[in-house]
Protein backbone atom coordinates (compact mmCIF):
# COMPACT_ATOMS: atom_id res chain seq x y z
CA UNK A 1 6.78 1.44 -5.35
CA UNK A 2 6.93 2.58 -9.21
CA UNK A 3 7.96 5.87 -10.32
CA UNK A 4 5.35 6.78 -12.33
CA UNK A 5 6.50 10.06 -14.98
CA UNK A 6 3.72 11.77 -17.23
CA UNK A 7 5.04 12.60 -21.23
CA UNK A 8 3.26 15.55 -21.91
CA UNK A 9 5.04 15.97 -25.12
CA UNK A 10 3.53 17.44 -26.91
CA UNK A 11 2.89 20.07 -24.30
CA UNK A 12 -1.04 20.71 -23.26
CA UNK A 13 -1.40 22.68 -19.93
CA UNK A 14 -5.12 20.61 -19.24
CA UNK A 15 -2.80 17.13 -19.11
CA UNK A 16 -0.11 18.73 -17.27
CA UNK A 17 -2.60 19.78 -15.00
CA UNK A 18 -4.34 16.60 -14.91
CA UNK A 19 -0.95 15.07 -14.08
CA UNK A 20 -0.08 17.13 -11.03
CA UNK A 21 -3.59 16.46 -9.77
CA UNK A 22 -3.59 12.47 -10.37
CA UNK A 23 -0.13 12.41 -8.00
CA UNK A 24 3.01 11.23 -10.97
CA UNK A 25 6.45 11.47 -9.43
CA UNK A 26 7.46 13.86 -12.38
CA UNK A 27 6.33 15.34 -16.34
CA UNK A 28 8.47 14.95 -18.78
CA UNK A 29 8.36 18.30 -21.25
CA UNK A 30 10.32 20.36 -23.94
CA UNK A 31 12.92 22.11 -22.55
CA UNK A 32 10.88 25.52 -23.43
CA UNK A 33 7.78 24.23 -21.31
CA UNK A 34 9.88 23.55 -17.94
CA UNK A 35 9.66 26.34 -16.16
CA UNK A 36 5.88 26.62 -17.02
CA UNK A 37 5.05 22.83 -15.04
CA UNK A 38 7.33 24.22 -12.21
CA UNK A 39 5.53 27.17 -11.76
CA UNK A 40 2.26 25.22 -11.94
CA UNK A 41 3.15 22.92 -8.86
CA UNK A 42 6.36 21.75 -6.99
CA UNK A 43 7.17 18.63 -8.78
CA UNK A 44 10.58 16.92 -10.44
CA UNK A 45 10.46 17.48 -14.32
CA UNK A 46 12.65 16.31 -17.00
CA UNK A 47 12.99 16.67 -20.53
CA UNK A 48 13.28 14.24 -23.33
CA UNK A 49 16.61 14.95 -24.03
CA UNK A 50 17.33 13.72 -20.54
CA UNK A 51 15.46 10.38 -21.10
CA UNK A 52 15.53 9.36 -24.17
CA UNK A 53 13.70 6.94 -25.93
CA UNK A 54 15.16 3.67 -26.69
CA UNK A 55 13.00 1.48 -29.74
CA UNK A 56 13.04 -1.95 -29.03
CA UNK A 57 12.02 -3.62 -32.15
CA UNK A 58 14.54 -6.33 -33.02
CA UNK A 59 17.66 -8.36 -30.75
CA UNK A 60 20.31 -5.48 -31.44
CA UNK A 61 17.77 -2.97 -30.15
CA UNK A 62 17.55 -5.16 -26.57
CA UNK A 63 21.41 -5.73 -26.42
CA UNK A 64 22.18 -1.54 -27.09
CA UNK A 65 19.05 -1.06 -24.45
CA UNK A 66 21.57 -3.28 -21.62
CA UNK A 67 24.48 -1.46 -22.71
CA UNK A 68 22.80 1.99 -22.75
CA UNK A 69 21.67 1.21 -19.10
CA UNK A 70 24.64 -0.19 -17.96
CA UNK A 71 26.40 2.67 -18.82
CA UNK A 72 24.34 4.73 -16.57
CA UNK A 73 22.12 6.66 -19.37
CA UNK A 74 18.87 7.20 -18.32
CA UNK A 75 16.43 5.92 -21.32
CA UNK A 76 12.94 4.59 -21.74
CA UNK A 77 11.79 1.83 -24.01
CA UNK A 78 10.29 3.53 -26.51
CA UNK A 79 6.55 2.33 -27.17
CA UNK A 80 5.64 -0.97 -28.93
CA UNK A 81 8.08 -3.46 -26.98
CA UNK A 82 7.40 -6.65 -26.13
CA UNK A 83 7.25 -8.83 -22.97
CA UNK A 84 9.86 -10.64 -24.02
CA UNK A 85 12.80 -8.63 -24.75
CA UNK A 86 11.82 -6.59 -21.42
CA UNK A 87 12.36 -9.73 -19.66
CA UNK A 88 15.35 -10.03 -21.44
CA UNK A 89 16.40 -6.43 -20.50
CA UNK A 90 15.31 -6.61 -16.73
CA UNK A 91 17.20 -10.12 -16.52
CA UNK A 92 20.20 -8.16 -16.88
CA UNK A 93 19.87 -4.56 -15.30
CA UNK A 94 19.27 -3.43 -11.58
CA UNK A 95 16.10 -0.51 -12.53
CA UNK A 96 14.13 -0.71 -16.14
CA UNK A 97 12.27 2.85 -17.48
CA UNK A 98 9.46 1.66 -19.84
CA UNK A 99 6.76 3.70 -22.39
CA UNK A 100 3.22 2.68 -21.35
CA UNK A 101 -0.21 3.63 -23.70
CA UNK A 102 -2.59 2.27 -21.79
CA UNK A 103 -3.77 1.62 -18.41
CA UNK A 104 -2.97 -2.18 -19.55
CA UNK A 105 0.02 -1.93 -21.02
CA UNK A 106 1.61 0.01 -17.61
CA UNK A 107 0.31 -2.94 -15.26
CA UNK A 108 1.87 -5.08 -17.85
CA UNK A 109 4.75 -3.29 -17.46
CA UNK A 110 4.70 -3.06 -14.14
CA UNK A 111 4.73 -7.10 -13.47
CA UNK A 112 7.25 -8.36 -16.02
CA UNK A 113 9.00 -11.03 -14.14
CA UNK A 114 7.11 -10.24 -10.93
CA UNK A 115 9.62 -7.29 -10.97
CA UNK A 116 8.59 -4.67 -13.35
CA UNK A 117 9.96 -2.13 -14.88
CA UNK A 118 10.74 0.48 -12.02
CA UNK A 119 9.85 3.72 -13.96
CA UNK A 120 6.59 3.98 -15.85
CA UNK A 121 6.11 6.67 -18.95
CA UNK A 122 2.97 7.40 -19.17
CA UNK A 123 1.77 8.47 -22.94
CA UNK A 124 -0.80 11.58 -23.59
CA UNK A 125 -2.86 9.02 -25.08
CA UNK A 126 -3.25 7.32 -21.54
CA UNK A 127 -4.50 10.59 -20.11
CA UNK A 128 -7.66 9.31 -19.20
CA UNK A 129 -6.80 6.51 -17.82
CA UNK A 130 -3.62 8.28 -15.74
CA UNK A 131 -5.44 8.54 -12.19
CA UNK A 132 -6.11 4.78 -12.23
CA UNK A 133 -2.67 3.82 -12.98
CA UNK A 134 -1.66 5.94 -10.01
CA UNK A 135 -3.61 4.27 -8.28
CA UNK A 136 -2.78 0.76 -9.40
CA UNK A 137 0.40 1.24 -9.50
CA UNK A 138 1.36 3.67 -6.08
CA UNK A 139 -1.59 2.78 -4.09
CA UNK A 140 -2.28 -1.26 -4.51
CA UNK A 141 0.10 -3.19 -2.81
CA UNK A 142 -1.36 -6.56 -4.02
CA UNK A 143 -3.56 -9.37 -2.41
CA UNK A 144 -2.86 -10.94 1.48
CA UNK A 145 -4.04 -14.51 2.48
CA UNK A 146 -6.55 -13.64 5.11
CA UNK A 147 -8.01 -16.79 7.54
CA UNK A 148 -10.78 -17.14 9.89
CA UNK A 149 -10.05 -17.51 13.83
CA UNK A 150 -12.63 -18.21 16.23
CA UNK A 151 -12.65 -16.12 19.58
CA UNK A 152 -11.75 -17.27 22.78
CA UNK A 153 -11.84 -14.96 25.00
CA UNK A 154 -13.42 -11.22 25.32
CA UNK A 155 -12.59 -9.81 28.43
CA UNK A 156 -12.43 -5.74 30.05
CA UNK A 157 -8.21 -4.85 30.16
CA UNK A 158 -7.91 -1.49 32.74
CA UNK A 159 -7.35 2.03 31.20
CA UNK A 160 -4.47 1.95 28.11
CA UNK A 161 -2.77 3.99 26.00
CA UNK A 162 -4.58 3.50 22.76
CA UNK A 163 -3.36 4.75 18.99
CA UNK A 164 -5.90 6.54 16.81
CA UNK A 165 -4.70 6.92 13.05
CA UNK A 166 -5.59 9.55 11.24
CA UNK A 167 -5.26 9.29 7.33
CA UNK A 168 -5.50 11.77 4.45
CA UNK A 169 -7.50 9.25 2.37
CA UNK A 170 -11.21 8.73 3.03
CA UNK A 171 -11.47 4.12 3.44
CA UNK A 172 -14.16 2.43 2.41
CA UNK A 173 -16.62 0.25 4.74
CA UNK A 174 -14.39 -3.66 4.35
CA UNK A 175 -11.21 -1.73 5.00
CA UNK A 176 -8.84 -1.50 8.16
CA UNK A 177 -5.54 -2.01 9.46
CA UNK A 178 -4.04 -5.47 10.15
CA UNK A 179 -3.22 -5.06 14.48
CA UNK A 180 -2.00 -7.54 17.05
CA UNK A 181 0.01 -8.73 19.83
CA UNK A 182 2.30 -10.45 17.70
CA UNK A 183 3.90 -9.92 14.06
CA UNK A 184 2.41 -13.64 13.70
CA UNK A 185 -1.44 -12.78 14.27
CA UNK A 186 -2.91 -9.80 13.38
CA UNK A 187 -6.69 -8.86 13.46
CA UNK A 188 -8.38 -6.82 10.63
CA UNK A 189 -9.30 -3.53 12.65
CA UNK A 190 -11.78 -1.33 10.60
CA UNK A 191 -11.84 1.54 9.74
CA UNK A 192 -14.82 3.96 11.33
CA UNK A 193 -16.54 4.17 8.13
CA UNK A 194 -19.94 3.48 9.85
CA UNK A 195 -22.24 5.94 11.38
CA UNK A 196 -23.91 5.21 14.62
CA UNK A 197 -26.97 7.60 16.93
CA UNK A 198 -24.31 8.57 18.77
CA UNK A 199 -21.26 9.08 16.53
CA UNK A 200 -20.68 10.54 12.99
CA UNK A 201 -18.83 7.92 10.97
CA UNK A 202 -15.11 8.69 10.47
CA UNK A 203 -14.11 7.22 7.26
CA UNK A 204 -10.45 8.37 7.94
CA UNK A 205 -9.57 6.62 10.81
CA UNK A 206 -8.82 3.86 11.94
CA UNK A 207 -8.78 3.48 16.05
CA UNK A 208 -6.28 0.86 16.26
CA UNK A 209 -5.54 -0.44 19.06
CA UNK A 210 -2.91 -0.42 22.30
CA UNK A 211 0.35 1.72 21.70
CA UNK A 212 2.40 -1.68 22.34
CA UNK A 213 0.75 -3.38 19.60
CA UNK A 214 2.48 -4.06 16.31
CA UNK A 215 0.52 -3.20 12.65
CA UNK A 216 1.66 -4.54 8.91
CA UNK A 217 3.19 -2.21 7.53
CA UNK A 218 4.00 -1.71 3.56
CA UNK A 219 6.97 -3.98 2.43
CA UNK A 220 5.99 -6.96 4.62
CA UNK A 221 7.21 -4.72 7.28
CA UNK A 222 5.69 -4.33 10.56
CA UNK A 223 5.77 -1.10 13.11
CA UNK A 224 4.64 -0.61 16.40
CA UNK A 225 1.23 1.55 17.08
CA UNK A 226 2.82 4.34 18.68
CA UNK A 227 5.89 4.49 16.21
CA UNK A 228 3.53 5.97 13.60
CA UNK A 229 3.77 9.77 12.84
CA UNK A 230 2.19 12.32 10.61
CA UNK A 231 3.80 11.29 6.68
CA UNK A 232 4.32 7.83 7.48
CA UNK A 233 2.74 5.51 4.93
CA UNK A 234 0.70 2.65 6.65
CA UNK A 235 -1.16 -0.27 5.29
CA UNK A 236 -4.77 -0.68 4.47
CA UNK A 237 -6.20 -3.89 3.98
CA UNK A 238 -9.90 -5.12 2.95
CA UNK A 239 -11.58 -7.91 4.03
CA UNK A 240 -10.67 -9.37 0.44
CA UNK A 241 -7.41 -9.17 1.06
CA UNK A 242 -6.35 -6.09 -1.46
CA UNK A 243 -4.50 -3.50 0.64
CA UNK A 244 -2.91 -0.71 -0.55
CA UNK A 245 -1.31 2.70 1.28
CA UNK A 246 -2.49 5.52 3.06
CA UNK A 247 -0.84 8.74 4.41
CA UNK A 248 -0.88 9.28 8.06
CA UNK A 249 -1.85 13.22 8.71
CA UNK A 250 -2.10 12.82 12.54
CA UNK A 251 -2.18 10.00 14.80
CA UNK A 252 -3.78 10.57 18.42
CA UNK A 253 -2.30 9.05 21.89
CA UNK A 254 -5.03 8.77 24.69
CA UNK A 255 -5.62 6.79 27.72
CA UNK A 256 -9.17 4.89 27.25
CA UNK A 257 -10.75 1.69 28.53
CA UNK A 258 -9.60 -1.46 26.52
CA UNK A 259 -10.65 -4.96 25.89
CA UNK A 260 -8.80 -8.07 25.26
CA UNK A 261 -9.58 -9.85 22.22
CA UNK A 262 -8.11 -13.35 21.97
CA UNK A 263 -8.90 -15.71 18.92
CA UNK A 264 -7.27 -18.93 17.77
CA UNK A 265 -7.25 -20.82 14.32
CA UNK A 266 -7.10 -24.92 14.22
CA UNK A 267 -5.07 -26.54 11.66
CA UNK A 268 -3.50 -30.12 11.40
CA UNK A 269 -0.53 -28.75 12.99
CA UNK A 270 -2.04 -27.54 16.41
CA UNK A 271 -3.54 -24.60 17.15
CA UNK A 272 -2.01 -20.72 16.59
CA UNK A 273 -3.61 -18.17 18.81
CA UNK A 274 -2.93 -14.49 19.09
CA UNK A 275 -4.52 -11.08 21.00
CA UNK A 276 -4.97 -7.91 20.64
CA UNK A 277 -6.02 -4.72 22.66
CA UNK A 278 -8.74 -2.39 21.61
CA UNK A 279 -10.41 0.83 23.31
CA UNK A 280 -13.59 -0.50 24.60
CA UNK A 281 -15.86 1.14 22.46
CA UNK A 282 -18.89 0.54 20.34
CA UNK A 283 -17.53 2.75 17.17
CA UNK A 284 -14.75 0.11 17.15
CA UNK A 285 -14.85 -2.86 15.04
CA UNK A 286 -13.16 -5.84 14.36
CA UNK A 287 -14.49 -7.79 10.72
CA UNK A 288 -16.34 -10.90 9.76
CA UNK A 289 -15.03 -13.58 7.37
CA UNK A 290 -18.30 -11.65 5.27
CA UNK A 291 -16.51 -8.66 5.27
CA UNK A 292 -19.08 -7.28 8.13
CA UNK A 293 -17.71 -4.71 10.41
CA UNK A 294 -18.74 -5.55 14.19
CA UNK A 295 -17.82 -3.28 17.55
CA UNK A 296 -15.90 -4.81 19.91
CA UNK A 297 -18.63 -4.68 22.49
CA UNK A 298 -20.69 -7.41 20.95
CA UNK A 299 -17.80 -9.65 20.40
CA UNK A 300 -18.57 -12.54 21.92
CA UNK A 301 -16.39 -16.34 22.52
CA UNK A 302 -17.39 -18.41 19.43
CA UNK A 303 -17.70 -15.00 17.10
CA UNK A 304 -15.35 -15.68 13.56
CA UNK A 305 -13.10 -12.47 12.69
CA UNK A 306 -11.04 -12.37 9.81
CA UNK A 307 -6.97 -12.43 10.86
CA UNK A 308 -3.53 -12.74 8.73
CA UNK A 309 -0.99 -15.20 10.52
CA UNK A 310 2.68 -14.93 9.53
CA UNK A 311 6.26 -16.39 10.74
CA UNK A 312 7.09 -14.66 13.95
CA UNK A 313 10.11 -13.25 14.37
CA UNK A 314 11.01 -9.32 13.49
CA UNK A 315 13.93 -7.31 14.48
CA UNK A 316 12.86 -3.35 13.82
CA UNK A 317 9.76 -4.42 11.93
CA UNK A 318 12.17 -6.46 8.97
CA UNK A 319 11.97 -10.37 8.80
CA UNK A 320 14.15 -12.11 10.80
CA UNK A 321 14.73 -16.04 11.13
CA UNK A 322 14.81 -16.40 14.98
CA UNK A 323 13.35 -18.79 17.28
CA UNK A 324 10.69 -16.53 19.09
CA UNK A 325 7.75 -16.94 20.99
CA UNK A 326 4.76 -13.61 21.24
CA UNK A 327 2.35 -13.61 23.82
């Protein structure tokens, strides 16, 4: 994740403000104006003297930039560098701080050599654009292959303890969590964005699925259900493929009714199946290849849900190369 550091020099309480609100890691101010961000929120803040600007405008600049760094100083390339010399730079240092004017010019940043720069300094002439590089650069976590598997099998699975999770951000109708049996095939669960006569829609939650089952995580990480906890950052995933991260605030452990829900994707190679528990419910839902939410109760043998498939094999939800079979 990018550290993403506001420059409100020179210092205007509104952008500060703005700042705090929109979620940066930390605002960089005169050493006269610290004490007045501090006391407007808790957050780190630095001064310029702390990180100072480096200009990047000719080969010497780049070559004192690596030497600064590898010293250990703490600088930022000043505005108006270039991809080049960046790549350059990044080539040949372990974390990059970078000046950014525009919402552009920080996702720019942000992607040189499908690294990035780790720190982003976000210019006062950015301000409007601030909350959107936030969110583009904390929040998306890129774009996941999604395929279409066919069901197989829908059948009633006994009482089970089942994982509700709780957000603090409000998902949009498309959205879920990736769930399943196995690391290797996981089901797009969605979110309860959709009202029903019975039920208020929840937009916040999404009711996962069985305690046992494991869910991507952020970080091509995986974690089981019931391993998730108020704080921890999960997943969320449209039927696009874009995911991005969401706070848990609570997540709730109850013993419900659950379904089976086995599917199975044909390819040259043979054929990969996978399963997954859900509370037998109608404000669940699983999700079309159109991006169509659908509860679990009118899932039917022959229905297409969109799934991720993967490499099995995960020791405490990190990649492993293992020969390993999940059923």
């Amino acid at each position: 994740m990018k550290r993403i550091i506001f420059k409100a020099v020179p210092y205007d309480k509104n952008l500060v403000t703005l700042a705090l609100e929109s979620g940066v890691d930390a605002v960089m101010v005169e050493s006269e104006h610290v004490k007045g961000v501090q006391d407007l929120g808790r957050v780190e803040v630095i001064t310029p003297k702390q990180m100072p600007a480096q200009p990047v405008n000719e080969k010497k600049d780049e070559e004192t930039a690596v030497q600064r760094i590898q010293k250990g100083e703490n600088i930022v390339l000043q505005q108006g560098w270039e991809i080049i010399p960046v790549e350059n730079i990044l080539a040949q240092v372990d974390s990059l701080a970078v000046e950014a004017e525009s919402l552009d010019t920080a996702i720019l940043a942000a992607g040189v050599l499908e690294r990035g720069a780790d720190t982003i300094v976000v210019l006062p002439e950015a301000a409007a654009d601030l909350k959107r590089i936030v969110k583009e650069l904390k929040l998306s976590q890129g774009t996941m292959e999604l395929e279409t598997a066919v069901v197989t099998e829908v059948a009633p699975a006994g009482l089970g303890h089942r994982v509700c999770v709780d957000t603090t951000s409000m998902l949009n109708k498309g959205q879920g969590m990736l769930v399943g049996n196995s690391s290797a095939f996981t089901f797009l669960v969605h979110a309860e964005t959709e009202s029903n006569p019975y039920v208020a829609a929840r937009p916040f939650r999404i009711n996962a699925g069985a305690v046992h089952a494991y869910c991507a995580m952020p970080g091509d990480k995986t974690s089981y259900l019931e391993e998730l906890s108020s704080g921890t950052e999960v997943l969320i995933v449209g039927h696009d493929g874009a995911s991005s991260l969401a706070t848990v605030g609570r997540c709730k452990v109850e013993v419900r009714p659950m379904l089976l829900i086995k599917a199975e994707i044909k390819t040259k190679d043979g054929v990969r199946e996978g399963q997954v528990f859900l509370q037998n419910a109608e404000t669940i839902r699983v999700v079309t290849p159109e991006g169509e939410p659908v509860s679990v109760v009118k899932v039917k043998p022959g229905d297409k849900l969109l799934v991720r498939t993967d490499q099995a094999g995960r020791h405490f939800g990190m990649r492993i190369t293992e020969e390993i079979k999940e059923g």
